[in-house]
N, C-alpha and C. Protein backbone atom coordinates (compact mmCIF):
# COMPACT_ATOMS: atom_id res chain seq x y z
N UNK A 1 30.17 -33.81 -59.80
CA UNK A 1 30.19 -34.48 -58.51
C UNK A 1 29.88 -33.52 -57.39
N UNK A 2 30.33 -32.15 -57.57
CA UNK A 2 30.29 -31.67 -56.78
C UNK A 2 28.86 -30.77 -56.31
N UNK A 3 28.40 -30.53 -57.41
CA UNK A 3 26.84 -30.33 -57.77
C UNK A 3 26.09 -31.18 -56.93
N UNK A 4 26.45 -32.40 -57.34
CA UNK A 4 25.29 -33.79 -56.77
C UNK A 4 25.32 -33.28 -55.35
N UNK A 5 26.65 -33.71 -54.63
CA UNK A 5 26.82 -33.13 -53.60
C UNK A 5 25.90 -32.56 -52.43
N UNK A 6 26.00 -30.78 -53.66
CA UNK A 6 25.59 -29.65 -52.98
C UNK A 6 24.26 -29.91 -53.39
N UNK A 7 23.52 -30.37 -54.30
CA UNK A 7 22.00 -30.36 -54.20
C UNK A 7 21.30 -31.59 -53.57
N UNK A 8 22.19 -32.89 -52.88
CA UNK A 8 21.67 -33.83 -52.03
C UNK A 8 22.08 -32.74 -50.27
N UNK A 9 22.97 -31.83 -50.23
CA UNK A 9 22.82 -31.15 -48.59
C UNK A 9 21.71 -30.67 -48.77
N UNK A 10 21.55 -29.89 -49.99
CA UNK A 10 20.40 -28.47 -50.04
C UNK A 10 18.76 -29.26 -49.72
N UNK A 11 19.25 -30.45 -50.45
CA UNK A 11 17.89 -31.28 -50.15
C UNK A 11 17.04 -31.58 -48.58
N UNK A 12 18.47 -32.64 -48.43
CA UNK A 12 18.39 -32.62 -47.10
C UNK A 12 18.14 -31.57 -45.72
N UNK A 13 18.55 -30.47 -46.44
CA UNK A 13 18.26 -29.56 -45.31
C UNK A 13 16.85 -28.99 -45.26
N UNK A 14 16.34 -28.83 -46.76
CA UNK A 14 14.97 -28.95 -46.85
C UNK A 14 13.99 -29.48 -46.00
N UNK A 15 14.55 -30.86 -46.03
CA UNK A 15 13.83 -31.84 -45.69
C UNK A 15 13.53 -31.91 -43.90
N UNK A 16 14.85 -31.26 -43.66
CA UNK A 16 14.51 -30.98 -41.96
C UNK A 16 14.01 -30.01 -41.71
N UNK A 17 14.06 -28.63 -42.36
CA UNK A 17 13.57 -27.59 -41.75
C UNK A 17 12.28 -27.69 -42.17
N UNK A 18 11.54 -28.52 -43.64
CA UNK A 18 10.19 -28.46 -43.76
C UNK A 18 9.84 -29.28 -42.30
N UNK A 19 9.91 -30.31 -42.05
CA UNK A 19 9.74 -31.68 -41.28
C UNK A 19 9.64 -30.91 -39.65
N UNK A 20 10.45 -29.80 -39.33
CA UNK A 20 10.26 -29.41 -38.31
C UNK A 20 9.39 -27.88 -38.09
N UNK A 21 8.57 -27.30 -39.33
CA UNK A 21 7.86 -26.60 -39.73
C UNK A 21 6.60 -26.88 -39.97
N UNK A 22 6.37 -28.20 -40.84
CA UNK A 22 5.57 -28.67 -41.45
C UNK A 22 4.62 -29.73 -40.05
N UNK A 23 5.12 -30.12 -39.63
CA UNK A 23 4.49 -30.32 -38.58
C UNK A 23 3.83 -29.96 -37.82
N UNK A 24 3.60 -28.70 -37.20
CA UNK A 24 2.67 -27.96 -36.32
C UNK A 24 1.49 -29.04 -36.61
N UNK A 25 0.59 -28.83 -35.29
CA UNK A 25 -0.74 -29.19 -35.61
C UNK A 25 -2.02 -28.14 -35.05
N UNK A 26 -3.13 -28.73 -35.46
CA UNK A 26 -4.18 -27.15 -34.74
C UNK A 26 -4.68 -27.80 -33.57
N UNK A 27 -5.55 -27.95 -32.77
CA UNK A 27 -5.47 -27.93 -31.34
C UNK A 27 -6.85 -29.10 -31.47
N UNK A 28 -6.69 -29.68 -32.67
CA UNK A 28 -7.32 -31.13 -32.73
C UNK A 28 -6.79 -31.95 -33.32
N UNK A 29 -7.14 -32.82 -33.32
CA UNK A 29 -6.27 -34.49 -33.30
C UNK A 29 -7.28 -35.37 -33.47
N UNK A 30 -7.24 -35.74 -34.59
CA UNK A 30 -7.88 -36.89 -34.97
C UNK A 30 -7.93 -37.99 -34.58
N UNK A 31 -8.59 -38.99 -33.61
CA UNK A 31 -8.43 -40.42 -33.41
C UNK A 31 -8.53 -41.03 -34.06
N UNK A 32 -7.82 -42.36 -33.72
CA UNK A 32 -7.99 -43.26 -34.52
C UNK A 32 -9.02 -44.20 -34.91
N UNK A 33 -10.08 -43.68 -33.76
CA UNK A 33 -11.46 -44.35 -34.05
C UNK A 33 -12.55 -43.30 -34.35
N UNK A 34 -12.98 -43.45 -35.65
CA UNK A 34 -14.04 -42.63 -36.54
C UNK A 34 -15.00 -41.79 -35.56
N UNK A 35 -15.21 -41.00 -35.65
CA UNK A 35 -15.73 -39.76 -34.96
C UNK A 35 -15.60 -39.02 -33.99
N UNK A 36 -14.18 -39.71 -33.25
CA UNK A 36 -13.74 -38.69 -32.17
C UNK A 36 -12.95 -38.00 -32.78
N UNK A 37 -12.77 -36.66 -32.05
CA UNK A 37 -11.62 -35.97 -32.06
C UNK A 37 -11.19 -35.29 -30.70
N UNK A 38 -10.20 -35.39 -30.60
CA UNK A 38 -9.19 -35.32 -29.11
C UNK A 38 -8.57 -33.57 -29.39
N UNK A 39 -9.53 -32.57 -28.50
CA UNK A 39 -8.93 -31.40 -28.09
C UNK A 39 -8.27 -31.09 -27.06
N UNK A 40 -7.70 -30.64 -27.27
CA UNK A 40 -6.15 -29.70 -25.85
C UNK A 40 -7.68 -28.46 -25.43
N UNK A 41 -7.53 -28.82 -23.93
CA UNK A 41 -7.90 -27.90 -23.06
C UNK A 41 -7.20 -27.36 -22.23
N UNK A 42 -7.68 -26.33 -21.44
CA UNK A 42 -6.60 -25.52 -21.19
C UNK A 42 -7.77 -25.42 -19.55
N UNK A 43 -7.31 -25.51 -17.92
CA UNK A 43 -7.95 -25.77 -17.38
C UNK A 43 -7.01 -24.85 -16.08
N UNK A 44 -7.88 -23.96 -15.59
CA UNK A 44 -7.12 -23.99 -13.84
C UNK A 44 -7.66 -24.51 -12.62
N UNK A 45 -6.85 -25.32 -11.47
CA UNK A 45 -7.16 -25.48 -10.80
C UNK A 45 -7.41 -24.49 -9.30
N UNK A 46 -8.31 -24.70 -8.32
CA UNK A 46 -8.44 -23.89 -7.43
C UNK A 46 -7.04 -24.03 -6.62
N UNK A 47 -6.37 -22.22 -6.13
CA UNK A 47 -5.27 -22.38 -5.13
C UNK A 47 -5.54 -22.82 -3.98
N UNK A 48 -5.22 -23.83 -3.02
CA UNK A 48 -5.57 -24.28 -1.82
C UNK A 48 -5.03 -23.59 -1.39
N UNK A 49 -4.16 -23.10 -0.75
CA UNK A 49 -3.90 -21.56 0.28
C UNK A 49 -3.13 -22.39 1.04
N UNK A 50 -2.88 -23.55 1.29
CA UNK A 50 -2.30 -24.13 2.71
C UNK A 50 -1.32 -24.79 2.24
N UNK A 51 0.05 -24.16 2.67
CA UNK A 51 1.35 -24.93 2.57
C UNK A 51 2.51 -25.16 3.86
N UNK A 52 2.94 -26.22 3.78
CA UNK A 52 3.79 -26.46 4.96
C UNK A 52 4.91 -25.58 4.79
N UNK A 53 4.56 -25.47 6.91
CA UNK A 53 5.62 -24.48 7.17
C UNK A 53 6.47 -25.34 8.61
N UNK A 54 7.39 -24.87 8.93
CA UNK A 54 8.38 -25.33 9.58
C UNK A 54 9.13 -26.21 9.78
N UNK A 55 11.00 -25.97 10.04
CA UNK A 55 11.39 -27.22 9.66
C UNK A 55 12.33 -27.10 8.02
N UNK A 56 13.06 -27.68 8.06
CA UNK A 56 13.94 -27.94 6.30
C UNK A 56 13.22 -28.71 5.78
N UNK A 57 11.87 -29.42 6.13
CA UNK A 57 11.22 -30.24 5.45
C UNK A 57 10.20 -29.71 4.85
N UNK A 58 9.59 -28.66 5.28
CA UNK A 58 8.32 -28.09 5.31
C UNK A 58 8.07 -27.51 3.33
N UNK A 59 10.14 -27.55 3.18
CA UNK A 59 10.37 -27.05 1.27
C UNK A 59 10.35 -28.15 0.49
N UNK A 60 10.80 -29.12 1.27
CA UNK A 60 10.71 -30.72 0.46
C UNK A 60 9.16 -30.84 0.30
N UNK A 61 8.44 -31.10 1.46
CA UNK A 61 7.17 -31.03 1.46
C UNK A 61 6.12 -30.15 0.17
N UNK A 62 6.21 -28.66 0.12
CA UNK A 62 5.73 -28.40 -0.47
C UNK A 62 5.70 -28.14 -2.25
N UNK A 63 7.16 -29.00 -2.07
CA UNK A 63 7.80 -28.77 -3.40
C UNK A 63 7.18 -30.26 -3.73
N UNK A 64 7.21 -31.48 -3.46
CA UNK A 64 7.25 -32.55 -4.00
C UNK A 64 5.24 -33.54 -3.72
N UNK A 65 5.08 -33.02 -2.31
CA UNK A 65 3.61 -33.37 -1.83
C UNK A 65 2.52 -32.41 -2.69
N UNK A 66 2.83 -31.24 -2.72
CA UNK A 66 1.84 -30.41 -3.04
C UNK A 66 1.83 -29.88 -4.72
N UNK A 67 2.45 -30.91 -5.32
CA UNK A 67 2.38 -31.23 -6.83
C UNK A 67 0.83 -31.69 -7.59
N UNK A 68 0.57 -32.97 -6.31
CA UNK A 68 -0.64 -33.62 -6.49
C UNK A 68 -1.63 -33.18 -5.76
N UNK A 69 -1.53 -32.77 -4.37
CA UNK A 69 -2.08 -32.85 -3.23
C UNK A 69 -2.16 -31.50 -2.54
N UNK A 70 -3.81 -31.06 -1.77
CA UNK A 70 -3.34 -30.01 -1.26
C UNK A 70 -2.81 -30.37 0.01
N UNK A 71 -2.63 -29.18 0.23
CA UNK A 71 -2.13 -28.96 2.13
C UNK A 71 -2.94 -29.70 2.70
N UNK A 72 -4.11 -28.99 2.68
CA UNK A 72 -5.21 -29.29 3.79
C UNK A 72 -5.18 -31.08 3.42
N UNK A 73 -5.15 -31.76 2.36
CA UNK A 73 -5.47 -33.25 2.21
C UNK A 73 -4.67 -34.07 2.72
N UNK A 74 -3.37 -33.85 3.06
CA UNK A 74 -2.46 -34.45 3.66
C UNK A 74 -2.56 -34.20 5.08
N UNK A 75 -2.65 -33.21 5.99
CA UNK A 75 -2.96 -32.87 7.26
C UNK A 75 -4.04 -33.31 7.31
N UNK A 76 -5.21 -33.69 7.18
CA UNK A 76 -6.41 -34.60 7.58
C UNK A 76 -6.16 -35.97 7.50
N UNK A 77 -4.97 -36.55 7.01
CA UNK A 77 -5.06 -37.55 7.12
C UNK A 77 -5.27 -38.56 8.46
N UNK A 78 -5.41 -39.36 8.73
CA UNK A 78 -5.56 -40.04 10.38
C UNK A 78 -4.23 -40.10 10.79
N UNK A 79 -3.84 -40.29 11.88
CA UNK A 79 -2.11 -40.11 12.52
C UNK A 79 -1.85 -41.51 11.87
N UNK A 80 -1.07 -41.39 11.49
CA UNK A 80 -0.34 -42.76 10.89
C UNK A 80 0.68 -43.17 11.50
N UNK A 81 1.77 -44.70 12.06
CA UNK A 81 2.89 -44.78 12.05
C UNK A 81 3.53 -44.21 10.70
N UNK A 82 5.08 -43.87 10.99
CA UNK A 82 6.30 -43.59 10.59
C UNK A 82 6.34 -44.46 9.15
N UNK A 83 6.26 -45.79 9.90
CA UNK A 83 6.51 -46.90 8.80
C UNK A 83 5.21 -46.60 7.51
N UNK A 84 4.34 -46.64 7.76
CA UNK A 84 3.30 -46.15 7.01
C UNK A 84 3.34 -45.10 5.74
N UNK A 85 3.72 -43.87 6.41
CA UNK A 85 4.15 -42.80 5.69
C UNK A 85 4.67 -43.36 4.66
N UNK A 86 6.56 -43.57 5.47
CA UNK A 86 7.37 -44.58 4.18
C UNK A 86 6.91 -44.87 3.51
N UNK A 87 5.94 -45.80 3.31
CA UNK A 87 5.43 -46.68 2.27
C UNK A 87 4.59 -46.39 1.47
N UNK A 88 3.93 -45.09 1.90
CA UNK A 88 2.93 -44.10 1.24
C UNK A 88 3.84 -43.57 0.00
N UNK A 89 5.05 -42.66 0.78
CA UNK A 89 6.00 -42.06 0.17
C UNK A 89 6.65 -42.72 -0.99
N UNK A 90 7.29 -44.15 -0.69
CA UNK A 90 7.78 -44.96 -1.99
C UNK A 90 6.97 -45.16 -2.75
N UNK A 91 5.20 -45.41 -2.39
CA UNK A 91 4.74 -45.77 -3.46
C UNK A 91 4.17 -44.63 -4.62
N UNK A 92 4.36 -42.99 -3.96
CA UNK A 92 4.25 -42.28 -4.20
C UNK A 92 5.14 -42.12 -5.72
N UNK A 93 6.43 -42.37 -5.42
CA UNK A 93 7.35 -42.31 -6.01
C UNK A 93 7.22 -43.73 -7.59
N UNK A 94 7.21 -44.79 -6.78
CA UNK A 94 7.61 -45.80 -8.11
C UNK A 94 6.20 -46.25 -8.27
N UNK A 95 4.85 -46.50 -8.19
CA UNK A 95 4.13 -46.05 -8.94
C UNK A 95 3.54 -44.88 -9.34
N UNK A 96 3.62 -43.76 -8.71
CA UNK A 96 2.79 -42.58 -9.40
C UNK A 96 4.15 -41.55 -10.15
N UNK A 97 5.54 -42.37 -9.64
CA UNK A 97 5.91 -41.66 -10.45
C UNK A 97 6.51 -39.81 -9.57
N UNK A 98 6.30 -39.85 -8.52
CA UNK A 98 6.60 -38.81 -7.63
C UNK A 98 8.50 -38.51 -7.94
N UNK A 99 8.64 -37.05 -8.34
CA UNK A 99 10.20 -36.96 -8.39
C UNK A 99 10.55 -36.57 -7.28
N UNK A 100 10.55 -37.31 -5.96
CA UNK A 100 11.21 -37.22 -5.05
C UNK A 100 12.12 -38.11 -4.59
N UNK A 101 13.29 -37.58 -4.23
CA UNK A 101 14.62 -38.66 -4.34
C UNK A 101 14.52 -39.35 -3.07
N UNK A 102 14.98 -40.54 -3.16
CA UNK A 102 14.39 -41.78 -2.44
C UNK A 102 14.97 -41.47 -1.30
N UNK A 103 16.35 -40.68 -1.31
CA UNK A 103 17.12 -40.50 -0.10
C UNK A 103 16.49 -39.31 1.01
N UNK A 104 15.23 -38.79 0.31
CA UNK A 104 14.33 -37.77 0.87
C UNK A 104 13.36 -38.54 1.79
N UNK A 105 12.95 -39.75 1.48
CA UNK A 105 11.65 -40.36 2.19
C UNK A 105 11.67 -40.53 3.43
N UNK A 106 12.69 -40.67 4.83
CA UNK A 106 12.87 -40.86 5.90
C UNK A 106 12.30 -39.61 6.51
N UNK A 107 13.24 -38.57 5.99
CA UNK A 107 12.84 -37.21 6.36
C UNK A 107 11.49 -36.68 6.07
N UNK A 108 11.29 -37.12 4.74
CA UNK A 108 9.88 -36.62 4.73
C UNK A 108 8.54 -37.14 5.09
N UNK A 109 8.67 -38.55 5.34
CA UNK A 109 8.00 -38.85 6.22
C UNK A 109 7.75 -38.43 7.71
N UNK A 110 9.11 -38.17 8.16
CA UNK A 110 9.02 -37.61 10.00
C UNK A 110 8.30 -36.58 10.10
N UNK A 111 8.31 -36.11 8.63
CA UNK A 111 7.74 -34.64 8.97
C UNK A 111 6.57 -34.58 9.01
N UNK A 112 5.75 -35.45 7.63
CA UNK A 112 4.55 -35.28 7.37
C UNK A 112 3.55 -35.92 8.89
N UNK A 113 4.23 -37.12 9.32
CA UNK A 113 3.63 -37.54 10.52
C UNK A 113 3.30 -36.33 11.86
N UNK A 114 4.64 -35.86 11.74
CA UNK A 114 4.83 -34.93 12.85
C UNK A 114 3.76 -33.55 13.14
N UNK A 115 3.64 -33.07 11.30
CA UNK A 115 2.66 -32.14 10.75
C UNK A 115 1.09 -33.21 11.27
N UNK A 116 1.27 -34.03 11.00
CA UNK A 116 -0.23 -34.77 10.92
C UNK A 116 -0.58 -34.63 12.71
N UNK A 117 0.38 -34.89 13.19
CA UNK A 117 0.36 -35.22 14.84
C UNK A 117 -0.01 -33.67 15.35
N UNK A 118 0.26 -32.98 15.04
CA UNK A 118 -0.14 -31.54 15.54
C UNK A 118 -1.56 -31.59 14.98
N UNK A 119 -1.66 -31.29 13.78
CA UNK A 119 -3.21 -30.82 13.01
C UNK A 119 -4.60 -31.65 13.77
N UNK A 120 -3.73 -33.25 14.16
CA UNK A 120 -4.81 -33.82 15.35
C UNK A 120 -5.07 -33.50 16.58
N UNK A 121 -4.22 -32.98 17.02
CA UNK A 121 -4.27 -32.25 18.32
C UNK A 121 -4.83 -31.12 18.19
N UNK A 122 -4.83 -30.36 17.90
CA UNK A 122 -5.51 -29.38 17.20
C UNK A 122 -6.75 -29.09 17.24
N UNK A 123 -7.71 -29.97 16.68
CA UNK A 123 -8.97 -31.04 16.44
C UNK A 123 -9.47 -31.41 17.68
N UNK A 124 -8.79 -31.86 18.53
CA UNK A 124 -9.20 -32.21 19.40
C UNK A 124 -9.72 -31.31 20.69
């Protein structure tokens, strides 16, 4: 009994450490439709150089906006209302999926407007 036991653990443990060994794959992937194959690339993007500064927002900002987006693309935007932003911002969030906490969007909207409101003046 005690045999059975010890050679159904020994098995089992086999069975995970192959299963988490045995798995690796090489840096192609077979589709499921006949003659593709799906490679991992490896890609850098250009540094945009321009990050918000001033303000306790300016770290929210560059931590959560400049994930997707450069500097410079958000400051060209046209002056927007407040309300606008908001709604930029939520949709930022629940469709694209943005991890910025919802209790952030007031603030970070004032800012981005505020940033936008200078960069037009600016311009002008």
């Amino acid at each position: 009994m005690k045999l059975a036991i010890s050679a159904a653990i020994v098995t089992s443990l086999l069975l995970v450490i192959g299963g988490m060994f045995g798995c690796t794959r090489g840096s192609a992937i077979k589709a499921p439709v006949a003659g593709i194959v799906l490679r991992s690339q490896r890609i850098s993007l250009p540094y945009h150089g321009r990050e918000f500064s001033g303000g306790p927002q300016a770290s929210v900002a560059n931590t959560y906006c400049l994930m997707c987006h450069s500097g410079g693309m958000v400051l060209t935007q046209p002056p927007l209302p407040l309300s606008v932003w908001q709604a930029e911002l939520n949709k930022m969030i629940k469709v694209y999926g943005c991890p910025l906490p919802e209790s952030s969007v007031d603030d970070l909207a004032g800012f981005i407007k505020q940033q936008n409101e200078r960069s037009a003046a600016v311009v002008e």
